[in-house]
N, C-alpha and C. Protein backbone atom coordinates (compact mmCIF):
# COMPACT_ATOMS: atom_id res chain seq x y z
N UNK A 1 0.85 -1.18 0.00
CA UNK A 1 0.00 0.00 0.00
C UNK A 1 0.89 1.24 0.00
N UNK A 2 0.80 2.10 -0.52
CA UNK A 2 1.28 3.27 -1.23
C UNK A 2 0.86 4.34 -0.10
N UNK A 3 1.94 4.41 0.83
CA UNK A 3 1.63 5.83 2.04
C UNK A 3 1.85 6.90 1.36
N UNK A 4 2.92 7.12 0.60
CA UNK A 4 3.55 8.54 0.23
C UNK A 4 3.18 8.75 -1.21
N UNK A 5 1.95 8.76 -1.29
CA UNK A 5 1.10 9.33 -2.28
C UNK A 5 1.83 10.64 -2.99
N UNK A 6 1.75 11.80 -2.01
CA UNK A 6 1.95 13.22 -2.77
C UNK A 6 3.07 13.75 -1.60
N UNK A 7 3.43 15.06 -1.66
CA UNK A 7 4.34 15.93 -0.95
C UNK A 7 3.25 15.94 0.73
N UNK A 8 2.22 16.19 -0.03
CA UNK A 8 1.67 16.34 1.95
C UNK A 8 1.14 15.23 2.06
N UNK A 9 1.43 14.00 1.82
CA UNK A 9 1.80 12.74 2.74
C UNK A 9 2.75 12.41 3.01
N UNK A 10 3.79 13.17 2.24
CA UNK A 10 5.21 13.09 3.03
C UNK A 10 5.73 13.70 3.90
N UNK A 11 4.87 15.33 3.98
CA UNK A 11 5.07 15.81 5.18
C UNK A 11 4.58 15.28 6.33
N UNK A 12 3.31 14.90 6.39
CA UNK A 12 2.69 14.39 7.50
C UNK A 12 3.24 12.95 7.92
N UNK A 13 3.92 11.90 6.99
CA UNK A 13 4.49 11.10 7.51
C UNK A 13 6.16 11.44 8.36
N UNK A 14 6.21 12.65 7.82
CA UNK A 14 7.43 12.69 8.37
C UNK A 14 7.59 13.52 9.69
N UNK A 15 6.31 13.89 9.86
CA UNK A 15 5.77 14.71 11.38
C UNK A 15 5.64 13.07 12.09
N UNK A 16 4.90 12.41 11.49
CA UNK A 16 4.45 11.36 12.70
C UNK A 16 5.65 10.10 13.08
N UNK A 17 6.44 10.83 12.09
CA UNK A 17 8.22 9.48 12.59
C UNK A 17 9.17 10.55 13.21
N UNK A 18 8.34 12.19 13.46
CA UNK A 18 9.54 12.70 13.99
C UNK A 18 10.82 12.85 13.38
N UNK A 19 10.68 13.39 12.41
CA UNK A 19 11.27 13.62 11.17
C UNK A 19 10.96 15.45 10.47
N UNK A 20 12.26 15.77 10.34
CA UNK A 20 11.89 17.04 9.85
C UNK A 20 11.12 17.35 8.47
N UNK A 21 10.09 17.90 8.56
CA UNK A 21 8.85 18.21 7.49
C UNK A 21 9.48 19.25 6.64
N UNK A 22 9.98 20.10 7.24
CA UNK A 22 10.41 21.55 6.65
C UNK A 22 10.50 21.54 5.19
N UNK A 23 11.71 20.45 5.02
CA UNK A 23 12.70 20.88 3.84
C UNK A 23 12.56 19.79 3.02
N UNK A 24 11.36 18.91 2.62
CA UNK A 24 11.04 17.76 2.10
C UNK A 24 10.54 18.33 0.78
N UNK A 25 10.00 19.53 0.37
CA UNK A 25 9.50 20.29 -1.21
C UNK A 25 10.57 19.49 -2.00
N UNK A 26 10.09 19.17 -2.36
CA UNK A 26 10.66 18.60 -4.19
C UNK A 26 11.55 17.15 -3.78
N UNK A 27 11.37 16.80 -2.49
CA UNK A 27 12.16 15.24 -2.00
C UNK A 27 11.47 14.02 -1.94
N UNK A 28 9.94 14.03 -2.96
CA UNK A 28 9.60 12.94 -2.79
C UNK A 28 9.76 11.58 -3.53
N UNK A 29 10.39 12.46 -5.25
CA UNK A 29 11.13 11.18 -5.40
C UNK A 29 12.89 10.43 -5.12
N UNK A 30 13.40 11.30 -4.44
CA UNK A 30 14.54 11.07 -4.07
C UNK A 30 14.08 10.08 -2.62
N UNK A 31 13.45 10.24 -2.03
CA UNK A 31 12.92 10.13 -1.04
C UNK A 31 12.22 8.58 -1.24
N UNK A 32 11.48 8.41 -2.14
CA UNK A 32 10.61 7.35 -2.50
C UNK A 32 12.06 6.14 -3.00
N UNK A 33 13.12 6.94 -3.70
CA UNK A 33 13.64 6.25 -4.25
C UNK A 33 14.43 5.57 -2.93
N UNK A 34 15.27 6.01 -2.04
CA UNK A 34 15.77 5.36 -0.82
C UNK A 34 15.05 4.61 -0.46
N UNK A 35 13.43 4.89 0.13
CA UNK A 35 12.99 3.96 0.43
C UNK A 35 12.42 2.71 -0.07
N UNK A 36 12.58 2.89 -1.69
CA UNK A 36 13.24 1.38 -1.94
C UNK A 36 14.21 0.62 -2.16
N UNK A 37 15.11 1.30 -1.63
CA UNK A 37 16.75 0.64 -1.45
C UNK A 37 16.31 0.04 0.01
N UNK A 38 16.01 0.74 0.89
CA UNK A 38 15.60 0.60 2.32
C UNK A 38 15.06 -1.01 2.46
N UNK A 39 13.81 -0.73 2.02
CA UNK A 39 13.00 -1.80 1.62
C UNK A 39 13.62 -2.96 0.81
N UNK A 40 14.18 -3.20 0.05
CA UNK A 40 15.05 -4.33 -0.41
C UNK A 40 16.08 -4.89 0.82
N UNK A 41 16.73 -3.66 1.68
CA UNK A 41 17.54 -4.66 2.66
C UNK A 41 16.62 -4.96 3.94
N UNK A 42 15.89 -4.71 3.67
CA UNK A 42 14.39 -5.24 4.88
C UNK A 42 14.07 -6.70 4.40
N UNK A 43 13.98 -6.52 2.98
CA UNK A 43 13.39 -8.17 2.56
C UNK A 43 14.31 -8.95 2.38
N UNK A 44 15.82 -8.37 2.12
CA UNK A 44 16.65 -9.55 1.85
C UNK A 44 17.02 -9.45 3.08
N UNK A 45 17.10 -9.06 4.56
CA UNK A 45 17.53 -9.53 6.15
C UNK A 45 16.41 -10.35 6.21
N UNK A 46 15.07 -10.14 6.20
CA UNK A 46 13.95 -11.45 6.61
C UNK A 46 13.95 -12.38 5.97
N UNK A 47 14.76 -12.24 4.64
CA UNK A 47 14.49 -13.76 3.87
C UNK A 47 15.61 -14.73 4.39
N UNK A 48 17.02 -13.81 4.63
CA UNK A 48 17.99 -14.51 4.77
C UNK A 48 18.89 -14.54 3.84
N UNK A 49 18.71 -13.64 2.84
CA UNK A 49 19.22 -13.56 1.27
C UNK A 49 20.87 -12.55 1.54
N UNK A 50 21.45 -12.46 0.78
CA UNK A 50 22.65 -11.70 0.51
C UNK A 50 21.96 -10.21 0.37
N UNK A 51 21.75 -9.09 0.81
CA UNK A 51 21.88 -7.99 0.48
C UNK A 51 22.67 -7.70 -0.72
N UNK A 52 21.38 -6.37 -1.71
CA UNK A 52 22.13 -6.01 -2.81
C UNK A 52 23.10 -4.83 -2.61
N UNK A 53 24.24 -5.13 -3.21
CA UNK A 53 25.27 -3.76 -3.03
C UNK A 53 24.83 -2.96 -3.76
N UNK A 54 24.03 -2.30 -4.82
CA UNK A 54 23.40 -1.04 -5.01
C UNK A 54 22.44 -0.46 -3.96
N UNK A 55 21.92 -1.25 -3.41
CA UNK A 55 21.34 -1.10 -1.70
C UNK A 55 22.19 -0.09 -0.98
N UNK A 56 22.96 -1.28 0.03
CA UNK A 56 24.07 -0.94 0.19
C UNK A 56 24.70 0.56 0.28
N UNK A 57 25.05 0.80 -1.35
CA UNK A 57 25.53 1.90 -1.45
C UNK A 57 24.73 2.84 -1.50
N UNK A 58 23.15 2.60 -1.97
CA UNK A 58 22.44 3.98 -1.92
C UNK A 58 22.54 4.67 -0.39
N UNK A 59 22.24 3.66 0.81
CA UNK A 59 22.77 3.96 2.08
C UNK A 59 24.11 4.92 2.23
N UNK A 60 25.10 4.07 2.07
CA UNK A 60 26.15 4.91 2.36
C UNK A 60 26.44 5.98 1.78
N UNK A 61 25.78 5.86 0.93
CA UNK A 61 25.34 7.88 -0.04
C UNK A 61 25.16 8.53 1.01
N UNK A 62 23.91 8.28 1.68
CA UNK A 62 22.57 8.87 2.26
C UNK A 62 23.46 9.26 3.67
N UNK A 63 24.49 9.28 4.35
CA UNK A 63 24.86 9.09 5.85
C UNK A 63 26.29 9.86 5.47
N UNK A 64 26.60 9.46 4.17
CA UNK A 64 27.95 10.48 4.05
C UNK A 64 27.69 11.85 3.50
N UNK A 65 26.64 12.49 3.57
CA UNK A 65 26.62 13.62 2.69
C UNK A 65 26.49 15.22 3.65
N UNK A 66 25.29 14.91 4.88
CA UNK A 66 24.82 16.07 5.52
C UNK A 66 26.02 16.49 6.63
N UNK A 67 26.02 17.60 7.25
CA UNK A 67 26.93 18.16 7.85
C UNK A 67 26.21 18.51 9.25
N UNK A 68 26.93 18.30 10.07
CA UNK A 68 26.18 18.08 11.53
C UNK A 68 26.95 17.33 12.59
N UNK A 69 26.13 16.67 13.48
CA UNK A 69 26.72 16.24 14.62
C UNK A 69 25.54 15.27 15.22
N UNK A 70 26.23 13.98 15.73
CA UNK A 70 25.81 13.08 16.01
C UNK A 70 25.28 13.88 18.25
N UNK A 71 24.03 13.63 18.45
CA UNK A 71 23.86 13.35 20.11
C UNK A 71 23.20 13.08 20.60
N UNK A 72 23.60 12.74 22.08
CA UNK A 72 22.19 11.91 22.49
C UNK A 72 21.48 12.38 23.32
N UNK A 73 20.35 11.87 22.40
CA UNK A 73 19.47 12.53 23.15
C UNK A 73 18.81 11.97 24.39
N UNK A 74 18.26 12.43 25.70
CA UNK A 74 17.50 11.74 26.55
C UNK A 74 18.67 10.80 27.65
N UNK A 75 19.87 10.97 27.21
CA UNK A 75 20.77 10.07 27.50
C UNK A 75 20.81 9.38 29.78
N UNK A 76 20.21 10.85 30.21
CA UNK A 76 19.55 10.51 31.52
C UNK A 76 18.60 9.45 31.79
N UNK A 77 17.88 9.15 30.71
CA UNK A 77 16.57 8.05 30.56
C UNK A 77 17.11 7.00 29.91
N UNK A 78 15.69 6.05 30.23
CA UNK A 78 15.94 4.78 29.68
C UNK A 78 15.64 4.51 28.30
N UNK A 79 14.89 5.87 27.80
CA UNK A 79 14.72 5.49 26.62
C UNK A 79 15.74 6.60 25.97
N UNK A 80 17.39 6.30 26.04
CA UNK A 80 17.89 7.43 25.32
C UNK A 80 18.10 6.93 23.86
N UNK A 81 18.88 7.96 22.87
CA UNK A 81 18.73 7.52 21.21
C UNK A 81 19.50 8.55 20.76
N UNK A 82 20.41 7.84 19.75
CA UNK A 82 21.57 8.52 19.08
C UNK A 82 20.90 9.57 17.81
N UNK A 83 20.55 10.99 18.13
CA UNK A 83 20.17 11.72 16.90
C UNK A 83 21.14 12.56 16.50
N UNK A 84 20.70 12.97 14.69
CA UNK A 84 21.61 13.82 13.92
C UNK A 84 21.01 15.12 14.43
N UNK A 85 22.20 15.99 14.53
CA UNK A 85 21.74 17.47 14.62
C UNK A 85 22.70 18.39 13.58
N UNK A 86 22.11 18.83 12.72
CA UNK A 86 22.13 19.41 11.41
C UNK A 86 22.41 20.64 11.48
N UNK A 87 23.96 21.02 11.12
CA UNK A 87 24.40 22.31 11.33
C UNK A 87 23.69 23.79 10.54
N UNK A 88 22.88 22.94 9.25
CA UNK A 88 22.09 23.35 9.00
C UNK A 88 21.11 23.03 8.31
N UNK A 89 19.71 24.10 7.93
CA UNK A 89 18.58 23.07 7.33
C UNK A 89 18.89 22.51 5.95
N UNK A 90 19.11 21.22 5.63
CA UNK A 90 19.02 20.73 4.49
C UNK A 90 18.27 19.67 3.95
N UNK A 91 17.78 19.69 2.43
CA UNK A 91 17.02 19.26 1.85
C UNK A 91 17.16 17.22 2.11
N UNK A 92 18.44 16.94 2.01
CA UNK A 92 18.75 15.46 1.98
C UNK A 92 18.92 14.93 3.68
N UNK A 93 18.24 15.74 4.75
CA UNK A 93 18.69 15.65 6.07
C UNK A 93 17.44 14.07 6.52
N UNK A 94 16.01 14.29 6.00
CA UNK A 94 15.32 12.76 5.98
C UNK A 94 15.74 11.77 5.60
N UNK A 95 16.50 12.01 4.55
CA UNK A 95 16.88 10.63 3.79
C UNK A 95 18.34 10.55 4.59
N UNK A 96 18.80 11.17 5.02
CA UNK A 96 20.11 10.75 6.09
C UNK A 96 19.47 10.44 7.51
N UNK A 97 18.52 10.54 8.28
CA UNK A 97 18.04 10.14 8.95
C UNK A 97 17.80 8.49 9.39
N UNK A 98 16.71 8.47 8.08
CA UNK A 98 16.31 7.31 7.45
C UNK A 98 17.75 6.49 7.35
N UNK A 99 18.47 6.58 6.72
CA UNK A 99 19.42 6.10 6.35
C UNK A 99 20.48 5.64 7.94
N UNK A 100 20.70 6.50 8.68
CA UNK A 100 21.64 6.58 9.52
C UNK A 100 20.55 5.43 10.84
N UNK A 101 19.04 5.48 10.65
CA UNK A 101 18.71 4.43 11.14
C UNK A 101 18.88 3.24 10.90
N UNK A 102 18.39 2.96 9.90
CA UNK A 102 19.03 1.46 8.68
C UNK A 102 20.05 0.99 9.16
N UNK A 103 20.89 2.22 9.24
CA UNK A 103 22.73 1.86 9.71
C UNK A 103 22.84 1.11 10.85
N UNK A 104 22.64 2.11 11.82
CA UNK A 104 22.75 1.78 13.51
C UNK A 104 21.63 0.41 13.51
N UNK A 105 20.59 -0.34 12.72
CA UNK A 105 19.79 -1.10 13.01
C UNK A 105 20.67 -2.81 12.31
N UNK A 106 21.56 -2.59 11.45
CA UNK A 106 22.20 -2.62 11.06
C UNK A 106 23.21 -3.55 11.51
N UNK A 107 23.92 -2.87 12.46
CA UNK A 107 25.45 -2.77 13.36
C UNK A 107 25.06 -3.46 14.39
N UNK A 108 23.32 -3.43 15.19
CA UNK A 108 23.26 -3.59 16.38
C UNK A 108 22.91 -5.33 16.36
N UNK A 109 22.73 -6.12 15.86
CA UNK A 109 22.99 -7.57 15.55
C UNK A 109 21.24 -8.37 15.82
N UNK A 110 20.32 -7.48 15.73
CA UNK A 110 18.70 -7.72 15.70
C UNK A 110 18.22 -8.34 14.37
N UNK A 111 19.58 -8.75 13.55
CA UNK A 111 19.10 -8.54 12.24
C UNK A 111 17.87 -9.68 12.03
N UNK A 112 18.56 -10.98 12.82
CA UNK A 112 17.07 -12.11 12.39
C UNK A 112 15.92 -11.88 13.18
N UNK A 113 15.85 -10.88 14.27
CA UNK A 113 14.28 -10.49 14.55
C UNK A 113 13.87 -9.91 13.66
N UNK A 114 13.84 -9.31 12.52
CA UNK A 114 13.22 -8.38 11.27
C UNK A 114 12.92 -9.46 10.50
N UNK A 115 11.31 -9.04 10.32
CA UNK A 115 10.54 -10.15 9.53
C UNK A 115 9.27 -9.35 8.75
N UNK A 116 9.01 -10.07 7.76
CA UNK A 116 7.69 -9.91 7.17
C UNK A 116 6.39 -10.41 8.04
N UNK A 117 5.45 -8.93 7.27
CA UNK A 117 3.98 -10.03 8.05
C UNK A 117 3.49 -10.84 6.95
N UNK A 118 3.61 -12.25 7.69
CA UNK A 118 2.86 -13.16 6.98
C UNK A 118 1.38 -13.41 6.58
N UNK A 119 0.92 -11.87 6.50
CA UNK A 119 -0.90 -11.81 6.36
C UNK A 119 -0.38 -11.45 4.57
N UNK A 120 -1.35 -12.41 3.95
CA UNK A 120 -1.51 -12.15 2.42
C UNK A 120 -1.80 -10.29 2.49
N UNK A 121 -0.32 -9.52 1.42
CA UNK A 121 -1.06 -9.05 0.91
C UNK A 121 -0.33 -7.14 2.03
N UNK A 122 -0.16 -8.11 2.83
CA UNK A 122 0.10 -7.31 4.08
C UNK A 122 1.70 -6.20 3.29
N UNK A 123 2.78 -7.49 3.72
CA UNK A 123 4.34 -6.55 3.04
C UNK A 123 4.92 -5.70 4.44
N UNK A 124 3.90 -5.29 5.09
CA UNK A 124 4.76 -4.76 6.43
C UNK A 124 6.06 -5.38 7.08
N UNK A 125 7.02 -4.60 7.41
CA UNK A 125 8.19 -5.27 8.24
C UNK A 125 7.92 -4.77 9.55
N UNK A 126 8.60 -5.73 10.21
CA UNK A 126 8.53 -5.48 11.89
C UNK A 126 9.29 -6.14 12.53
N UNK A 127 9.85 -5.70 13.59
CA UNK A 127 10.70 -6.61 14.54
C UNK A 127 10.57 -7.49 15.38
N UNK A 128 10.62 -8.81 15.43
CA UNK A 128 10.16 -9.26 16.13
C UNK A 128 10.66 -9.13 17.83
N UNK A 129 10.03 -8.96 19.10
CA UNK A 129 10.60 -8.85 20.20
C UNK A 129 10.01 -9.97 21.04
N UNK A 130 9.02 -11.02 20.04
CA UNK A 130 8.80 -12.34 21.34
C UNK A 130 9.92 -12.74 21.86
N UNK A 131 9.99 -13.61 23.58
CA UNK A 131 11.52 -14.14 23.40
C UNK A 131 11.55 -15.50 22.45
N UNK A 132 10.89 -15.96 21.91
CA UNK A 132 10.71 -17.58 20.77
C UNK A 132 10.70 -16.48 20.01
N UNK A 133 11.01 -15.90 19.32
CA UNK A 133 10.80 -15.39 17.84
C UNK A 133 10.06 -15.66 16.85
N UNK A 134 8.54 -16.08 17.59
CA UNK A 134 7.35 -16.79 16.52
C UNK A 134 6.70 -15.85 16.37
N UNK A 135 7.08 -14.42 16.55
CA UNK A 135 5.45 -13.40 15.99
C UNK A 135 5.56 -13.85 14.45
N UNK A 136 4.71 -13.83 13.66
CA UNK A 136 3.61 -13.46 12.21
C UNK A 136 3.33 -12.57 11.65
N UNK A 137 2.60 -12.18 12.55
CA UNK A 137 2.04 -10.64 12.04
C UNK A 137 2.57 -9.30 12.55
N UNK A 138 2.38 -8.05 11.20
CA UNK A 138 3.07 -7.14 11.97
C UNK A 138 2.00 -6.62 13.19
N UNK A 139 0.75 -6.52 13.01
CA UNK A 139 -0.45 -6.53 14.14
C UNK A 139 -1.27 -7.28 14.46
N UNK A 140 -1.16 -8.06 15.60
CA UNK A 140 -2.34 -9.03 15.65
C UNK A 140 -3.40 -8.46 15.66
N UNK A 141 -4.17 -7.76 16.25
CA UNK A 141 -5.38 -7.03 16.53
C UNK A 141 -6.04 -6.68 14.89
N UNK A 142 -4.96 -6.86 13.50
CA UNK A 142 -5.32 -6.56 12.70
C UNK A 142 -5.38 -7.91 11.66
N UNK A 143 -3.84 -7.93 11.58
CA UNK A 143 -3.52 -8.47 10.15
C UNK A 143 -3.80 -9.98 10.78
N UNK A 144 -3.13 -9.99 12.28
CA UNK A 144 -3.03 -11.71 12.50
C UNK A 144 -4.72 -11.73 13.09
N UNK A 145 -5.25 -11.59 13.56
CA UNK A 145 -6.83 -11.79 13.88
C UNK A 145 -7.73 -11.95 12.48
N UNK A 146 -7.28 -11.46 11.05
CA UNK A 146 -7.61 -11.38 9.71
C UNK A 146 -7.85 -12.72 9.51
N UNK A 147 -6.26 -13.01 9.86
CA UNK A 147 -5.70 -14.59 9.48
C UNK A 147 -6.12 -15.56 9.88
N UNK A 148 -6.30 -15.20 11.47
CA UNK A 148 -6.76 -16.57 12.36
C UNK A 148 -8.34 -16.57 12.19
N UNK A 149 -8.96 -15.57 11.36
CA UNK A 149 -10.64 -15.63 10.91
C UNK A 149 -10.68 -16.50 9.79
N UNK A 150 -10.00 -16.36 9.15
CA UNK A 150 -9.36 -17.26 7.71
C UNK A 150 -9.36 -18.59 7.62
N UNK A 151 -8.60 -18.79 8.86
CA UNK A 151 -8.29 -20.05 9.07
C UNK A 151 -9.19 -20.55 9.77
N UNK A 152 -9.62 -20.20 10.66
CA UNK A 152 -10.71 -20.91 11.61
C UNK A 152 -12.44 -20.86 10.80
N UNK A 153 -12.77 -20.04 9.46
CA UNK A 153 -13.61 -20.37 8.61
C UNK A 153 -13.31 -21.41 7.67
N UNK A 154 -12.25 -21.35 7.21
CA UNK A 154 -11.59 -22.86 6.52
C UNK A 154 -11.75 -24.22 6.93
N UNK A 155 -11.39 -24.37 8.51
CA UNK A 155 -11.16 -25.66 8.75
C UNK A 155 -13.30 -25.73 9.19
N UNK A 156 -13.88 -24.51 9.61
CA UNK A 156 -15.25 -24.64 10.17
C UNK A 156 -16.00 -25.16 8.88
N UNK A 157 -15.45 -24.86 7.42
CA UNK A 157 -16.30 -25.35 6.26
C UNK A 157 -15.88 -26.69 6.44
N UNK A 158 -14.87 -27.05 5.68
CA UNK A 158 -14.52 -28.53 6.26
C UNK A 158 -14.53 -29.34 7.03
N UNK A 159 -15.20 -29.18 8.41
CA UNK A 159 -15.57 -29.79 9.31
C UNK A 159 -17.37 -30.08 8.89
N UNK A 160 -17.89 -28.63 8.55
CA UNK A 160 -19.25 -28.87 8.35
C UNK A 160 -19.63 -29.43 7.15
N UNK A 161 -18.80 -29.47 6.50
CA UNK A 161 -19.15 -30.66 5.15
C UNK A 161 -18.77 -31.31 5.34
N UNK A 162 -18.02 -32.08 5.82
CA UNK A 162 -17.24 -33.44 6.04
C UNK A 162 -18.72 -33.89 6.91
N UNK A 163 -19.26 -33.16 8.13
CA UNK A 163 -20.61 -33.50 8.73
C UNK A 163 -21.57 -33.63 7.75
N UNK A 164 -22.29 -33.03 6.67
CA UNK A 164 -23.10 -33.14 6.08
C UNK A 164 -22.87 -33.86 4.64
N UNK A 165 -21.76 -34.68 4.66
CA UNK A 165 -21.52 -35.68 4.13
C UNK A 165 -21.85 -37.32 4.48
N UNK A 166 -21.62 -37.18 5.64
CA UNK A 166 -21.32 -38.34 6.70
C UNK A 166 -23.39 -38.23 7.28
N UNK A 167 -23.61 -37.37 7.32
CA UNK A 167 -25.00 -37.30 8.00
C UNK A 167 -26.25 -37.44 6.24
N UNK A 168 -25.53 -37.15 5.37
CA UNK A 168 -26.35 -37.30 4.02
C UNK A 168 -26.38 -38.89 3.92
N UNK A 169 -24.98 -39.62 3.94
CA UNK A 169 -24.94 -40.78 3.49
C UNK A 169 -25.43 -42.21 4.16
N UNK A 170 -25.61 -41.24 5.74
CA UNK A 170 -26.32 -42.24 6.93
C UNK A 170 -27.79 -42.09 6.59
N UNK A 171 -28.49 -41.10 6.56
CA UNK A 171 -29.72 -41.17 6.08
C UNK A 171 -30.24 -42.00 4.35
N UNK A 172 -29.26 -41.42 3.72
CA UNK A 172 -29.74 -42.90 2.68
C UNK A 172 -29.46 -44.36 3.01
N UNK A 173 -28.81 -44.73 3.76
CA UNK A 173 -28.59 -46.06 4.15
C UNK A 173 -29.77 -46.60 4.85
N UNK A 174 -30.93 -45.80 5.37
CA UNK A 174 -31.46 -46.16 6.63
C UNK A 174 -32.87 -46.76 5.42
């Protein structure tokens, strides 16, 4: 499914990841285009596949270019996090963001919790954090409750015809 429709779905997606909106005018296909480099090393870590080096390198484009300074933020808390701070406003500062996450997600060795949701159709990635590493879906409440309706109408037809098979063929016998 297609989030980043136009420029103001890219702003507003990039308000709701906490991401600077500002300077995104005219970055949505540069923008679109990373995030399918992004997206290729998402599917080749869940498959288990070799990562493509045009991947790869579109990344290391994306992290070597902006001018700034790495800090942390929150670093008193438990939830602290390594952000870019941008000496100044620039246009390629999302897609180094983006990118410099990828990286650090990357480095930090989570790689076989990152999985597809296995709901037809779905394509979402997500991390898995069970300690068995059996999640499915990227939302149960959504995609996996979809599934387990799916399935539990499947086996309920087949049970009830397999009954009205067995109950058809006893009544002609009688």
């Amino acid at each position: 499914m297609e989030e980043l429709s136009d420029e103001k779905a890219l702003v507003a997606w990039c308000s709701d990841h906490a991401l600077p909106a500002d300077y995104v005018t005219g970055q949505l296909g540069p923008l679109t285009t990373m995030r399918t480099h992004c997206r290729s090393i998402v599917e080749c870590l869940a498959r288990g596949v070799q990562l493509v080096p045009d991947d790869i390198q579109a990344i290391e484009e994306a992290v070597r270019h902006p001018s700034g300074r790495l800090v942390l933020a929150g670093g008193g808390t438990s939830h602290a996090s390594l952000c870019f701070e941008p000496r100044d406003a620039e246009e390629d500062e999302v897609a180094f963001e983006i990118a410099l996450s990828l990286t650090l997600f990357l480095v930090r060795g989570d790689r076989h919790r990152l999985k597809l949701c296995a709901s037809p159709g779905c394509g979402y990635a997500f991390l898995d954090t069970t300690k068995n590493g059996s999640r499915r879906w990227c939302d149960m409440s959504a995609c996996g409750n979809r599934q387990k309706v799916r399935s539990f109408r499947s086996r309920f037809k087949a049970t009830h015809a397999e009954r009205q098979r067995f109950s058809a063929s006893t009544v002609r016998k009688r």
